[in-house]
N, C-alpha and C. Protein backbone atom coordinates (compact mmCIF):
# COMPACT_ATOMS: atom_id res chain seq x y z
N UNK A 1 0.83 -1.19 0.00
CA UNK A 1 0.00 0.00 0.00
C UNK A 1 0.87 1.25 0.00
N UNK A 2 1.73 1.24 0.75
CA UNK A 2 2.79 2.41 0.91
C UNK A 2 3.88 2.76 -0.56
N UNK A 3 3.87 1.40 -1.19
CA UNK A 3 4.20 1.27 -2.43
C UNK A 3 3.60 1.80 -3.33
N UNK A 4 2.20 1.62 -3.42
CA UNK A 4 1.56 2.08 -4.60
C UNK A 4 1.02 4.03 -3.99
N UNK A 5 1.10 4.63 -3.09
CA UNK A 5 1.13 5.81 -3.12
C UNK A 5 2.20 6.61 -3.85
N UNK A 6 3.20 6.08 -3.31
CA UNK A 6 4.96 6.03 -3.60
C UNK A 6 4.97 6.26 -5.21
N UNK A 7 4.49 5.35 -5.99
CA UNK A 7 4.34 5.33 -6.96
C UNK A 7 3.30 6.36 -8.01
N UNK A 8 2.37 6.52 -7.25
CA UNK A 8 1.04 7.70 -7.66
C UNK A 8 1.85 9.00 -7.28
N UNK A 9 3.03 9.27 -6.31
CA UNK A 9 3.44 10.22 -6.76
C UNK A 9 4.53 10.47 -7.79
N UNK A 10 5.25 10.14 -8.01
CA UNK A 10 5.98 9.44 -8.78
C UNK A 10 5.64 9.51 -10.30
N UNK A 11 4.56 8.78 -10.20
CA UNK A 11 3.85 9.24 -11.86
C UNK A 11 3.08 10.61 -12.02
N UNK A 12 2.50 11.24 -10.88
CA UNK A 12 2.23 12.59 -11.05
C UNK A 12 3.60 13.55 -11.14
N UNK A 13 4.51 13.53 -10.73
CA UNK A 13 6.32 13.93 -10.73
C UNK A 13 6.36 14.06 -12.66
N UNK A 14 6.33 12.44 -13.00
CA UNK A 14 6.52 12.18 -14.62
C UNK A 14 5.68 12.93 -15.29
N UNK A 15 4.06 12.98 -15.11
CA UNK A 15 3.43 13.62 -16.19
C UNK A 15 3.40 15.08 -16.23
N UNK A 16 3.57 15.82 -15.12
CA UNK A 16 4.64 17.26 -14.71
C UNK A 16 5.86 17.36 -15.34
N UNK A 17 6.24 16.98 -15.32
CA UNK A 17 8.02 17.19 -16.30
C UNK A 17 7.79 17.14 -17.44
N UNK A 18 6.74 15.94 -17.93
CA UNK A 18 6.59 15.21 -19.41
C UNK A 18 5.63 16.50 -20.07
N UNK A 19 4.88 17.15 -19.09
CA UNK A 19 3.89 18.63 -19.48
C UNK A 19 4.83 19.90 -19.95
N UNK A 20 5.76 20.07 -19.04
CA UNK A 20 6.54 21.00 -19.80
C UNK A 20 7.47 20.78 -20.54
N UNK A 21 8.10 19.47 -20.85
CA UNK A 21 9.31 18.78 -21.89
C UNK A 21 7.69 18.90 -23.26
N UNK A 22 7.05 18.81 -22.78
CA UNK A 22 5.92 19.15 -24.13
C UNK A 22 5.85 20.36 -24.50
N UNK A 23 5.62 21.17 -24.05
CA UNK A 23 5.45 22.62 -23.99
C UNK A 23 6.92 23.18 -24.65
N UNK A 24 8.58 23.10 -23.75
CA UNK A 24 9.71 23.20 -25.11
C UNK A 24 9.65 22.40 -26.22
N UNK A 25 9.16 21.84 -26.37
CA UNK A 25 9.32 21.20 -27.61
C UNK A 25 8.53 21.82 -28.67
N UNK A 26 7.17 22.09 -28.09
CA UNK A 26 6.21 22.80 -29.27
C UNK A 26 7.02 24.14 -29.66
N UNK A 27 7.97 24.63 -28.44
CA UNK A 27 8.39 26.17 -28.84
C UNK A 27 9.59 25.67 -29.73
N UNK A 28 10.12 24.39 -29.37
CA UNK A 28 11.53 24.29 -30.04
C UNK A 28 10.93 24.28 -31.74
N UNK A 29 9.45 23.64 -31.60
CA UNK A 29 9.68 22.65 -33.28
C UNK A 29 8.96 23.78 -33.98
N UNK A 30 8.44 25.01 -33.00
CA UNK A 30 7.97 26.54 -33.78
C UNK A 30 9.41 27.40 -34.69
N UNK A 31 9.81 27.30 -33.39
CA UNK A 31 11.53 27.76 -33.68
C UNK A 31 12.22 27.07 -35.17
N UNK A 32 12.02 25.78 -35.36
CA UNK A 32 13.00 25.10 -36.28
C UNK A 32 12.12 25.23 -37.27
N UNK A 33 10.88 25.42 -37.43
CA UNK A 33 9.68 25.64 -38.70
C UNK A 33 10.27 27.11 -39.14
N UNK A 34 10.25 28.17 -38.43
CA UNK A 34 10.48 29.34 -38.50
C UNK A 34 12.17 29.61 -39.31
N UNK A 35 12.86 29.17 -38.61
CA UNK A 35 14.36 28.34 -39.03
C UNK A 35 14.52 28.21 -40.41
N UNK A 36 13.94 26.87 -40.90
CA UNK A 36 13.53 26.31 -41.92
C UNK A 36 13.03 27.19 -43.23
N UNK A 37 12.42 27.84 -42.63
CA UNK A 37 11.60 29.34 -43.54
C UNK A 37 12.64 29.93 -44.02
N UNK A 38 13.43 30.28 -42.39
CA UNK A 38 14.44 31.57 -42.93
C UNK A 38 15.38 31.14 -44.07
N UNK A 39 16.12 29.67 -43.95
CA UNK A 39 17.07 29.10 -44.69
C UNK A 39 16.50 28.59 -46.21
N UNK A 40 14.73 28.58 -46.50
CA UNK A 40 14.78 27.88 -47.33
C UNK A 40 14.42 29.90 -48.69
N UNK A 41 13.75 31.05 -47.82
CA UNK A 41 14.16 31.77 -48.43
C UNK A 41 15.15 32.43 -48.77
N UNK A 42 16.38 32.22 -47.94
CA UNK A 42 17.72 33.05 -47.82
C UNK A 42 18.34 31.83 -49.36
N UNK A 43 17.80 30.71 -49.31
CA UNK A 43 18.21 29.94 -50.51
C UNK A 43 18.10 30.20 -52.13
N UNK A 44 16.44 31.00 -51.70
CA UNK A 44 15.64 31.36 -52.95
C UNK A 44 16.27 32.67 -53.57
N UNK A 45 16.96 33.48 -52.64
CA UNK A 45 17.42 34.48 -52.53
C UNK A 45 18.96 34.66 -53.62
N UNK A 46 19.63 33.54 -53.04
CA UNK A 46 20.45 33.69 -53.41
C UNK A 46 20.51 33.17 -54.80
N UNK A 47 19.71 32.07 -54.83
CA UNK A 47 19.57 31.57 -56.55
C UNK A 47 19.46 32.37 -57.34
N UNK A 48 18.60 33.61 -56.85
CA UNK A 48 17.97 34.73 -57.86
C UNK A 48 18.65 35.90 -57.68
N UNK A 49 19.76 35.90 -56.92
CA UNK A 49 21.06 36.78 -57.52
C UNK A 49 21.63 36.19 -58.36
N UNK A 50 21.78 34.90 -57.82
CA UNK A 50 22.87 34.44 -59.10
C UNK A 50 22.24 34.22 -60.52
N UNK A 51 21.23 34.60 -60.57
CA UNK A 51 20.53 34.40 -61.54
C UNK A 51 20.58 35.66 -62.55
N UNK A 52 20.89 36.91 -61.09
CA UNK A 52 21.12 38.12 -62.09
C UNK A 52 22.58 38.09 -62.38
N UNK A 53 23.14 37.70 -61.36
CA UNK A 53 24.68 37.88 -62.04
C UNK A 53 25.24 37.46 -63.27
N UNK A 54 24.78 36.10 -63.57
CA UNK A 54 24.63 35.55 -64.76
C UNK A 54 24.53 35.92 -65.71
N UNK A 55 23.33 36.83 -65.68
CA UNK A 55 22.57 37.38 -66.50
C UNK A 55 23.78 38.72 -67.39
N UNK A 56 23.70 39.11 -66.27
CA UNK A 56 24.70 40.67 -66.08
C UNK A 56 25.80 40.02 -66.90
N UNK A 57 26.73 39.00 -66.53
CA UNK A 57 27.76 38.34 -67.06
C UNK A 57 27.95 38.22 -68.31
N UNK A 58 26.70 37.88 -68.92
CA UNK A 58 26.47 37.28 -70.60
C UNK A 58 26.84 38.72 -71.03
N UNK A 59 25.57 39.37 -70.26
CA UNK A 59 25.54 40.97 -71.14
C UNK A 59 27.06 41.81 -71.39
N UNK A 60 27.79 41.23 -70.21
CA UNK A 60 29.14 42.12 -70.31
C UNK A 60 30.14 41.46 -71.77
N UNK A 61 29.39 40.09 -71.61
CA UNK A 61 30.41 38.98 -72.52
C UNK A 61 30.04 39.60 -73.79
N UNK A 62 28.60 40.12 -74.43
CA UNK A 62 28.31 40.34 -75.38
C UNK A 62 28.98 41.80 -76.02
N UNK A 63 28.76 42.53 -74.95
CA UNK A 63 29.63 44.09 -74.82
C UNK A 63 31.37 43.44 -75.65
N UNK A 64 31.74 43.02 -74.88
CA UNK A 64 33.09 42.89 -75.11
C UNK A 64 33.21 42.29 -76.06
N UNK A 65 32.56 41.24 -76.49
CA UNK A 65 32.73 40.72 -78.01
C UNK A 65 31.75 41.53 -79.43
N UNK A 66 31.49 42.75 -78.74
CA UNK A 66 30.97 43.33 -79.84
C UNK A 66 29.70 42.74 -80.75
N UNK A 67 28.82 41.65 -79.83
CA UNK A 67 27.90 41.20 -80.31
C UNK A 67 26.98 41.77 -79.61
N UNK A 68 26.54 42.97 -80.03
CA UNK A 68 25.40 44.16 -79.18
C UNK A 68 24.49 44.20 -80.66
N UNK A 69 23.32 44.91 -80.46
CA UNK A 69 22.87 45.30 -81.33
C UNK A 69 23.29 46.48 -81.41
N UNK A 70 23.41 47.38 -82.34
CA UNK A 70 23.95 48.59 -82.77
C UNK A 70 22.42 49.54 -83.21
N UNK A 71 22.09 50.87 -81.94
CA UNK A 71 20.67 51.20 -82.74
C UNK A 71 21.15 51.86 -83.92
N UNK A 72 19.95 51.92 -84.59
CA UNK A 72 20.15 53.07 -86.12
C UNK A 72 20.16 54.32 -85.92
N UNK A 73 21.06 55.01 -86.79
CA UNK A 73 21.66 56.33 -86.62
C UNK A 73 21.26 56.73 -88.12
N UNK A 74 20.16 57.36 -88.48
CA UNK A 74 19.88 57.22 -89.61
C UNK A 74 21.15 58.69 -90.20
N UNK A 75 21.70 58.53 -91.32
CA UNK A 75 22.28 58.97 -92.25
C UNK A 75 23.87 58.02 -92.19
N UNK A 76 24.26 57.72 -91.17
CA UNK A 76 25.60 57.77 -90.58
C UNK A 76 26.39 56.56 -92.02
N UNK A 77 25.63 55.92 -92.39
CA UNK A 77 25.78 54.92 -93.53
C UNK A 77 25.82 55.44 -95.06
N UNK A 78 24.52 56.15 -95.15
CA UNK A 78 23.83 56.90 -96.03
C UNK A 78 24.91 57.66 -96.62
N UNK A 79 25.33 58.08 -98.29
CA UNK A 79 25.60 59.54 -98.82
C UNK A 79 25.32 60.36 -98.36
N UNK A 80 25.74 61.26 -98.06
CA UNK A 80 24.45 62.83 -97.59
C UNK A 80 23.96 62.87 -99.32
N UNK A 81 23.13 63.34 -99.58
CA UNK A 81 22.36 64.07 -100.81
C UNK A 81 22.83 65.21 -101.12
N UNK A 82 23.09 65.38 -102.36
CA UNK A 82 23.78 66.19 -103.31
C UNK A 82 22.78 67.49 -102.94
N UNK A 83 23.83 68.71 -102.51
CA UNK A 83 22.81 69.96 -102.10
C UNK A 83 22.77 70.15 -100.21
N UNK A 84 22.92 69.13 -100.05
CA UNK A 84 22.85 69.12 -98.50
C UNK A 84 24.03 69.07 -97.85
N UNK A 85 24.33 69.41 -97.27
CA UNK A 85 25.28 70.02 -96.56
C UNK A 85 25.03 69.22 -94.77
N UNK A 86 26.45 68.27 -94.25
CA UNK A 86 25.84 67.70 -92.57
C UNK A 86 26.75 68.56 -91.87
């Protein structure tokens, strides 16, 4: 008899500890969701710089190899016309 009180406290002790080892945990597994967020946009983030850099990269590659489009400059090709004077 002295045993089984012994024991009823004992398991009220466990489901007290086991109440708040519940309670960090919900904050821990808020924390690591939140976590998770931060790392999976800081990921997205960075893809889509590198996505401009890339980008930027070609454009410089094209610059330098002189494969730009050139806008039109209208006459600059052209004769001038007899009478006209540039």
């Amino acid at each position: 008899m002295l045993k089984d009180v012994e024991t009823r406290k004992q398991v009220h002790v466990i489901k007290e500890a086991l109440g708040r080892l519940g309670v960090d945990f919900r904050r821990f597994d808020e924390r690591m969701k939140k976590l998770a967020d931060h790392i999976r946009l800081a990921h997205q983030d960075a893809e889509d710089v590198q996505t401009s850099s890339r980008k930027i990269s070609q454009q410089f590659a094209r610059i330098e190899n002189a494969d730009i489009d050139e806008p039109e400059t209208p006459g600059i090709a052209e004769k001038p016309e007899e009478g006209k004077s540039e």
